[in-house]
C-alpha atoms as a PDB file:
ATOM      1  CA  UNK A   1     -65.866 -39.084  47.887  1.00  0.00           C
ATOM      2  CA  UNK A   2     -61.980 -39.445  48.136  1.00  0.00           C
ATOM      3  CA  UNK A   3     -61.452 -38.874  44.315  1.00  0.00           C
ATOM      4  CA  UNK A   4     -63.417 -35.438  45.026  1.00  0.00           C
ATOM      5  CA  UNK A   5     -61.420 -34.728  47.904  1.00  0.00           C
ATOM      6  CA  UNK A   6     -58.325 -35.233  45.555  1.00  0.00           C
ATOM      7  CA  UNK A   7     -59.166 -32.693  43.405  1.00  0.00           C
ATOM      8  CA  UNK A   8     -60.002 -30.186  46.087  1.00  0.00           C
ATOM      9  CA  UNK A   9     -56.902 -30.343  47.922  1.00  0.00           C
ATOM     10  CA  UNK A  10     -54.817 -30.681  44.371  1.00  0.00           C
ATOM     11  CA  UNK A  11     -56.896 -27.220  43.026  1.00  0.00           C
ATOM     12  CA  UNK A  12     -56.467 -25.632  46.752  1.00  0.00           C
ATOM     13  CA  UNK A  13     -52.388 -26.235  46.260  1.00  0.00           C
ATOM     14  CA  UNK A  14     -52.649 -24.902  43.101  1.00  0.00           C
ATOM     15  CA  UNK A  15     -54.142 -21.669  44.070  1.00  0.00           C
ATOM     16  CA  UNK A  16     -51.547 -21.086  46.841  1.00  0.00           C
ATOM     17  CA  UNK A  17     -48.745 -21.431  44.253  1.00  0.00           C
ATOM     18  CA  UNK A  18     -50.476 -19.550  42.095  1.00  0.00           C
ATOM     19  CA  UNK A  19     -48.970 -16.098  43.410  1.00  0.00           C
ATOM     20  CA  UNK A  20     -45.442 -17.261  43.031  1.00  0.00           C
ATOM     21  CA  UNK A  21     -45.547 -18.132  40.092  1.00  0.00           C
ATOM     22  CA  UNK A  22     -47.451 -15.312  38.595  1.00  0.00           C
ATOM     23  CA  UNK A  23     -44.615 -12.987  40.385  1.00  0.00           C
ATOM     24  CA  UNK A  24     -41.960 -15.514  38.338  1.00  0.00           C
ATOM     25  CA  UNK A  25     -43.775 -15.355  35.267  1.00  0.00           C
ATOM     26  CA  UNK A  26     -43.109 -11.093  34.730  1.00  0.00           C
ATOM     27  CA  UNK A  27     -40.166 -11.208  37.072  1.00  0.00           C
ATOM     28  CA  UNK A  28     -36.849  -9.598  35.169  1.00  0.00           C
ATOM     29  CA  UNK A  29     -35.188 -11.328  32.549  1.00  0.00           C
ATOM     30  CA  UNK A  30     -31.972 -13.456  33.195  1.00  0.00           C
ATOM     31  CA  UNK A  31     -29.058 -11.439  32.240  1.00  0.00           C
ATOM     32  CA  UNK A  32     -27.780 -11.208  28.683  1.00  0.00           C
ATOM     33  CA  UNK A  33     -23.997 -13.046  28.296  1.00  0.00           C
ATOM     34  CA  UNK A  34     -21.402 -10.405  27.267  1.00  0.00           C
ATOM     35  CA  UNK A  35     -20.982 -12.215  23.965  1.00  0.00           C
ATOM     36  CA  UNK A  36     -24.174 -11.377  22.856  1.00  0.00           C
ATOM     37  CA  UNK A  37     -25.081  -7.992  24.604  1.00  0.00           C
ATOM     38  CA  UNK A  38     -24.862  -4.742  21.804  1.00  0.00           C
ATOM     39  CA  UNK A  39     -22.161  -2.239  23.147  1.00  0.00           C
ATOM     40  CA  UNK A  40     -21.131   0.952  21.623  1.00  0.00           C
ATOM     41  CA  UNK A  41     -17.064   1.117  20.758  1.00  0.00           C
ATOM     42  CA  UNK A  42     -17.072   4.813  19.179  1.00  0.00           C
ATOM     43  CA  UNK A  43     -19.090   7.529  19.945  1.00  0.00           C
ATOM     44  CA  UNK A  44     -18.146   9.127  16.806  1.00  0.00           C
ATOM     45  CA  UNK A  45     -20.207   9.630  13.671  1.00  0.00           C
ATOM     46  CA  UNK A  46     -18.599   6.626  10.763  1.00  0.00           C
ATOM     47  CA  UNK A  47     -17.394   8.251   7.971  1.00  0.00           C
ATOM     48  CA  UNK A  48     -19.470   7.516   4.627  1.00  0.00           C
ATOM     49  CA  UNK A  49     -17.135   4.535   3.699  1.00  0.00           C
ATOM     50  CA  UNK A  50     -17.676   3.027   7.103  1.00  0.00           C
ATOM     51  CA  UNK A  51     -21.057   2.784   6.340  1.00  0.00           C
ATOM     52  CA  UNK A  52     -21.644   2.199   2.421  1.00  0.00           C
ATOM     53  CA  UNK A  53     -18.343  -0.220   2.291  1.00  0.00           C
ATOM     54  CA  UNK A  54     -15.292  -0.570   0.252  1.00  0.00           C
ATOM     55  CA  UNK A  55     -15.773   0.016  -4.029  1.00  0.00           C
ATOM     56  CA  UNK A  56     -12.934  -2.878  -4.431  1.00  0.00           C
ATOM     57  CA  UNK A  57     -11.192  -5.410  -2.424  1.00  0.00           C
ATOM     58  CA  UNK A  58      -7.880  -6.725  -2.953  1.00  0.00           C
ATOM     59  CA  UNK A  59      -7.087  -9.428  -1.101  1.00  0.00           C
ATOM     60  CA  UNK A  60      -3.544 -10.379   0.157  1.00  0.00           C
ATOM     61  CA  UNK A  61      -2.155 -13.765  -0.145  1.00  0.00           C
ATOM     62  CA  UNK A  62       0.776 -15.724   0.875  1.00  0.00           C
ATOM     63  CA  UNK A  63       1.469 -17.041  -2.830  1.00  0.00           C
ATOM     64  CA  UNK A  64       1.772 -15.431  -5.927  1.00  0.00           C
ATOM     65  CA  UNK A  65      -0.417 -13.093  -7.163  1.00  0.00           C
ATOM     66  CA  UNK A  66       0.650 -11.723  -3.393  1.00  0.00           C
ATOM     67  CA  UNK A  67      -2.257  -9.152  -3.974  1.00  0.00           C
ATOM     68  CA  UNK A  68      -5.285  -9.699  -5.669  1.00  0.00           C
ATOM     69  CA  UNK A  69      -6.491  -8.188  -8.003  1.00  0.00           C
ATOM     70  CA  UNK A  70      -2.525  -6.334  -8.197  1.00  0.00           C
ATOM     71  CA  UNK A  71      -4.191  -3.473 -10.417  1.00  0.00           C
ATOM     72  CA  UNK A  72      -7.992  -2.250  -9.925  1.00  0.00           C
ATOM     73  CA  UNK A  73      -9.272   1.101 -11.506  1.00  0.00           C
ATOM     74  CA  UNK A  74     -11.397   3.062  -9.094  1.00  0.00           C
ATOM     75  CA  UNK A  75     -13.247   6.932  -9.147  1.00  0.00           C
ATOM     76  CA  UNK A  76     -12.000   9.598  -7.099  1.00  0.00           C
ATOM     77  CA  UNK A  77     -13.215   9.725  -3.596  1.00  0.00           C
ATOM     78  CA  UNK A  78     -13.996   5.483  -3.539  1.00  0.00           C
ATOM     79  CA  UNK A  79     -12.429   3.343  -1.012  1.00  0.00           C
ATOM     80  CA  UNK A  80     -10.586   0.064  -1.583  1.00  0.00           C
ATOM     81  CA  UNK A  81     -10.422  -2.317   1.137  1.00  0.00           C
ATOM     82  CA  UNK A  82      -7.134  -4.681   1.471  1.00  0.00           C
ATOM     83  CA  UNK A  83      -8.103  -8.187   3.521  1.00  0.00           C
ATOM     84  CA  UNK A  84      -5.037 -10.262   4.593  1.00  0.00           C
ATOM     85  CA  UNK A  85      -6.345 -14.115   3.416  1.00  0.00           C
ATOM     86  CA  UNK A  86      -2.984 -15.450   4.399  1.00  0.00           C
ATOM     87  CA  UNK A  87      -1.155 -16.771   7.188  1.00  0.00           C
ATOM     88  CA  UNK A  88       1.168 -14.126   7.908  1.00  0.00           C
ATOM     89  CA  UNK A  89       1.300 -10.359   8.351  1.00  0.00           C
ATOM     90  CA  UNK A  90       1.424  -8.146   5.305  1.00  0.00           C
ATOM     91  CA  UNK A  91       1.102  -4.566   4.260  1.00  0.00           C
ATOM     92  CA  UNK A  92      -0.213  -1.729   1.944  1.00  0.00           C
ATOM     93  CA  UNK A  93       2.807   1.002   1.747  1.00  0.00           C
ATOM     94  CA  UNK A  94       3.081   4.278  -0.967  1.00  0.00           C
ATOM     95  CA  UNK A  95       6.109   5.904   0.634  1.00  0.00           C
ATOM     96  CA  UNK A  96       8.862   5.981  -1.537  1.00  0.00           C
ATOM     97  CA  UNK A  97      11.571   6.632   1.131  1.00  0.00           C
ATOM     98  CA  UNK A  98      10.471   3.170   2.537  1.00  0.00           C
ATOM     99  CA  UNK A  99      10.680   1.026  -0.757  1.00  0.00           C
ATOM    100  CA  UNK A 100      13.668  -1.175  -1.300  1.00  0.00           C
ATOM    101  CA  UNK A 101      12.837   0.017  -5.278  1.00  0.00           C
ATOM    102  CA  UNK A 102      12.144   3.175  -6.666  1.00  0.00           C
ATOM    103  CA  UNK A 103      10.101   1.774  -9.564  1.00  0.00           C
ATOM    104  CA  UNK A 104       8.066  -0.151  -6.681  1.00  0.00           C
ATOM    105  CA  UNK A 105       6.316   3.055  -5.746  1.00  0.00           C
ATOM    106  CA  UNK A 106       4.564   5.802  -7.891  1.00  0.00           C
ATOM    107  CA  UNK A 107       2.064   8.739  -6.638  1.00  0.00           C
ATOM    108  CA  UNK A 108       0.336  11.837  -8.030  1.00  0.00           C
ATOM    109  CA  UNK A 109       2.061  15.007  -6.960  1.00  0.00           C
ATOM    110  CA  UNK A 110       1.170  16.784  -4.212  1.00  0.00           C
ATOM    111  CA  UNK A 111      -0.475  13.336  -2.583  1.00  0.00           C
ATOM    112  CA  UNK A 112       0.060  12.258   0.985  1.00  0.00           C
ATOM    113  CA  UNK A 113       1.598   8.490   1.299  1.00  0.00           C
ATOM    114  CA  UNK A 114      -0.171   5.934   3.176  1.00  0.00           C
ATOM    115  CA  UNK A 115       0.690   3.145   5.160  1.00  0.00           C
ATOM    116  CA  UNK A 116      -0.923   0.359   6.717  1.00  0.00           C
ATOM    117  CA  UNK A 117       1.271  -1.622   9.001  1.00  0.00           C
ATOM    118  CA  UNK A 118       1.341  -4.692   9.852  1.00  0.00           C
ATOM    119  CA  UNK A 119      -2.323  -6.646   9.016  1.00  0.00           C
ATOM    120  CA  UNK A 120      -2.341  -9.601  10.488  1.00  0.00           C
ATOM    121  CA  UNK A 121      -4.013 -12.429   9.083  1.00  0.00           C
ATOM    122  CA  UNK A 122      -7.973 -11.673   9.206  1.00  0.00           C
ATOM    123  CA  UNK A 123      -7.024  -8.389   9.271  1.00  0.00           C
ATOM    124  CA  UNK A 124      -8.200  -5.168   6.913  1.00  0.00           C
ATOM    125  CA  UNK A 125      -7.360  -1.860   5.940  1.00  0.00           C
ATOM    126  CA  UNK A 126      -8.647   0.822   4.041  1.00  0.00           C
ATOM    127  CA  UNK A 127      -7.798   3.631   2.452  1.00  0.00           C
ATOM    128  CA  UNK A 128      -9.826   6.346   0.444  1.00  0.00           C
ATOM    129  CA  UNK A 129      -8.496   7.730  -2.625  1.00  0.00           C
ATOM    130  CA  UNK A 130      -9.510  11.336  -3.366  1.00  0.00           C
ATOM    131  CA  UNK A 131      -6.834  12.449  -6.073  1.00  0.00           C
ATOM    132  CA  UNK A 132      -7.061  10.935  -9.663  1.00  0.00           C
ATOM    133  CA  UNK A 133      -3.858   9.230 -10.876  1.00  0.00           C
ATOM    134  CA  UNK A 134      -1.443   6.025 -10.299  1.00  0.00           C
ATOM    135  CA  UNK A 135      -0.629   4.477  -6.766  1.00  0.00           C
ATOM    136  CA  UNK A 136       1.692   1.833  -6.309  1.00  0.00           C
ATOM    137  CA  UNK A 137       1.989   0.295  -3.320  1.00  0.00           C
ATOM    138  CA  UNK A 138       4.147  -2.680  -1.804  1.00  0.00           C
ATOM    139  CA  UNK A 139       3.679  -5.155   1.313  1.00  0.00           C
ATOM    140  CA  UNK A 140       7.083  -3.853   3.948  1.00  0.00           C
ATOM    141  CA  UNK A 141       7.839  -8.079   4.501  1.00  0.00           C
ATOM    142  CA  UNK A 142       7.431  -8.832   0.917  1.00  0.00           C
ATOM    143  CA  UNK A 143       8.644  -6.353  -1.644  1.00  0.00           C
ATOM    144  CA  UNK A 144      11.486  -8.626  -2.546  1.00  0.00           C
ATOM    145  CA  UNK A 145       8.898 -11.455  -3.406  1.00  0.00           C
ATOM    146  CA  UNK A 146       7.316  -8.967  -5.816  1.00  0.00           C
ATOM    147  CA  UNK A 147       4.123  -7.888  -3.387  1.00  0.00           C
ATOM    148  CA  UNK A 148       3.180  -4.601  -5.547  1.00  0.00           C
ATOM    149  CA  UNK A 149      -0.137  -3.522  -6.539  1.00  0.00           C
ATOM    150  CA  UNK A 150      -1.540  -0.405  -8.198  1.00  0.00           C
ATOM    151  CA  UNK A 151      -4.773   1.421  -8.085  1.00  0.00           C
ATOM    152  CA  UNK A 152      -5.611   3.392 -11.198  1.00  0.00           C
ATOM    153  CA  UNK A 153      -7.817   6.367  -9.396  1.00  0.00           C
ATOM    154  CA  UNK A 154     -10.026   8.186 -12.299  1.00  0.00           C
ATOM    155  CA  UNK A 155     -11.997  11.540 -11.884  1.00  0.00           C
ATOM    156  CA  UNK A 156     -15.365  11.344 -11.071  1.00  0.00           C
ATOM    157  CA  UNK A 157     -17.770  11.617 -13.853  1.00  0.00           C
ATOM    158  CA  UNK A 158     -19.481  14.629 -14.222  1.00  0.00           C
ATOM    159  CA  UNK A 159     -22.832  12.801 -12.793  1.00  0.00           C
ATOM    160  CA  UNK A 160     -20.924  12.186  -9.587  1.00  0.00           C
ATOM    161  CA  UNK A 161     -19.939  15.045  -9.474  1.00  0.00           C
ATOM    162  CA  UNK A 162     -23.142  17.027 -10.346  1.00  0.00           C
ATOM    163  CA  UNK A 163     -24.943  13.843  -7.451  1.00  0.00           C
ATOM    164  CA  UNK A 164     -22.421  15.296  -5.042  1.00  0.00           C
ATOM    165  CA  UNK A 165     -23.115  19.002  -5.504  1.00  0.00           C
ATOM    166  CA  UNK A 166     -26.777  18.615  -5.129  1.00  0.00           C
ATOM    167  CA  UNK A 167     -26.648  15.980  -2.103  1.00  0.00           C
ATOM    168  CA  UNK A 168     -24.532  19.195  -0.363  1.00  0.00           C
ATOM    169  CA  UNK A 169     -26.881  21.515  -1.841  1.00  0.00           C
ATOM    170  CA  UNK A 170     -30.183  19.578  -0.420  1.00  0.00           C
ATOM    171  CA  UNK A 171     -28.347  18.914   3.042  1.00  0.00           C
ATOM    172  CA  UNK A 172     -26.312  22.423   4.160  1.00  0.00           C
ATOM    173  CA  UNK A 173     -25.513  21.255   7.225  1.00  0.00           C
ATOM    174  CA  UNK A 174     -23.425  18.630   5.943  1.00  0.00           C
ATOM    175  CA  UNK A 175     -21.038  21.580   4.179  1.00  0.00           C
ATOM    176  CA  UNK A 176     -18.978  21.711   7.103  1.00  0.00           C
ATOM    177  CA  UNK A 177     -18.317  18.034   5.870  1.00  0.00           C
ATOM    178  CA  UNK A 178     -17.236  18.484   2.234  1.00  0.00           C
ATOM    179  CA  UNK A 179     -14.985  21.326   3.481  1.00  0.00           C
ATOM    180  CA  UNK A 180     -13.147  19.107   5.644  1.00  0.00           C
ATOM    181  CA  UNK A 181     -13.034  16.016   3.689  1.00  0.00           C
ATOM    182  CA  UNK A 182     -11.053  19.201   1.204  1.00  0.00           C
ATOM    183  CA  UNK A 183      -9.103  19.659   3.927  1.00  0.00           C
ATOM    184  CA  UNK A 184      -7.682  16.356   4.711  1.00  0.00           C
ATOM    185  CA  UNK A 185      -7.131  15.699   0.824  1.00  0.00           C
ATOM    186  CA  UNK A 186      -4.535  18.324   0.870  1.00  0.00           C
ATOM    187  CA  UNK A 187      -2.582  16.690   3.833  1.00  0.00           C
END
């Protein structure tokens, strides 16, 4: 008769906690830690390159080659993506009135220069080339050490071109796009 009574009282206490554990069993999840919680940094819609990626990556070094590859052909309107694997900053620079050497820069006509600053190490930077010819760049710290690249930019085959026209044809809205992305190639 004890071992029954056992039992009772240990189901009885049972059923009394039941309730508060049933309300802890769908209460609200523990907070998520910052570090892993998804936030939003830019409203704004990515532009295509954000979201399909670079076409090439060059890769900056502290030792020679300073950037690799230091030539890479490309099609109009691809991006290349410079990644600073070194331990100091470094840059991407087109503007001739900056280069300690003439012969250290060269640019289409009628082509904006770029520049990236200072990329620390870790750091990237892009840069979408929408006029065919020859860029040469150099890094600002390390034009003396022979830091120059180029990037052979070649017109887009006439299947690009003809994907392009269609993709704009199939999607009007997106005109206001192409007429823009016109736009900033002429700045």
């Amino acid at each position: 008769m004890c071992a029954f009574c056992c039992c009772i009282a240990l189901i009885a206490g049972l059923l009394l906690l039941a309730p508060s554990w049933a309300g802890r069993a769908y209460a609200t999840p523990p907070d998520t830690p910052e570090s892993v919680r998804a936030t939003a940094t830019n409203d704004s819609t990515p532009d295509a390159s954000d979201i399909t990626g670079p076409t090439a990556i060059v890769k900056m070094s502290d030792d020679a080659p300073m950037y690799q590859p230091d030539s890479i052909v490309i099609r109009a309107g691809q991006t290349v993506e410079w990644v600073n694997t070194g331990q100091v900053s470094h840059s991407v620079v087109d503007d001739p009135t900056r280069a300690n050497k003439v012969d250290d820069v060269l640019l289409p006509s009628d082509v904006s220069t770029f520049s990236s600053g200072n990329v620390m190490p870790g750091g990237k930077y892009r840069h979408t080339f929408t006029s065919p010819g020859k860029y040469r760049y150099f890094c600002m710290s390390h034009e003396i050490d022979g830091m120059i690249g180029e990037v052979i930019v070649e017109p887009p085959t006439p299947a690009e071109t003809a994907r392009e026209a269609s993709q704009f044809q199939s999607q009007p809205w997106r005109a206001g796009d192409r007429q823009d992305r016109s736009i900033d190639a002429s700045h």
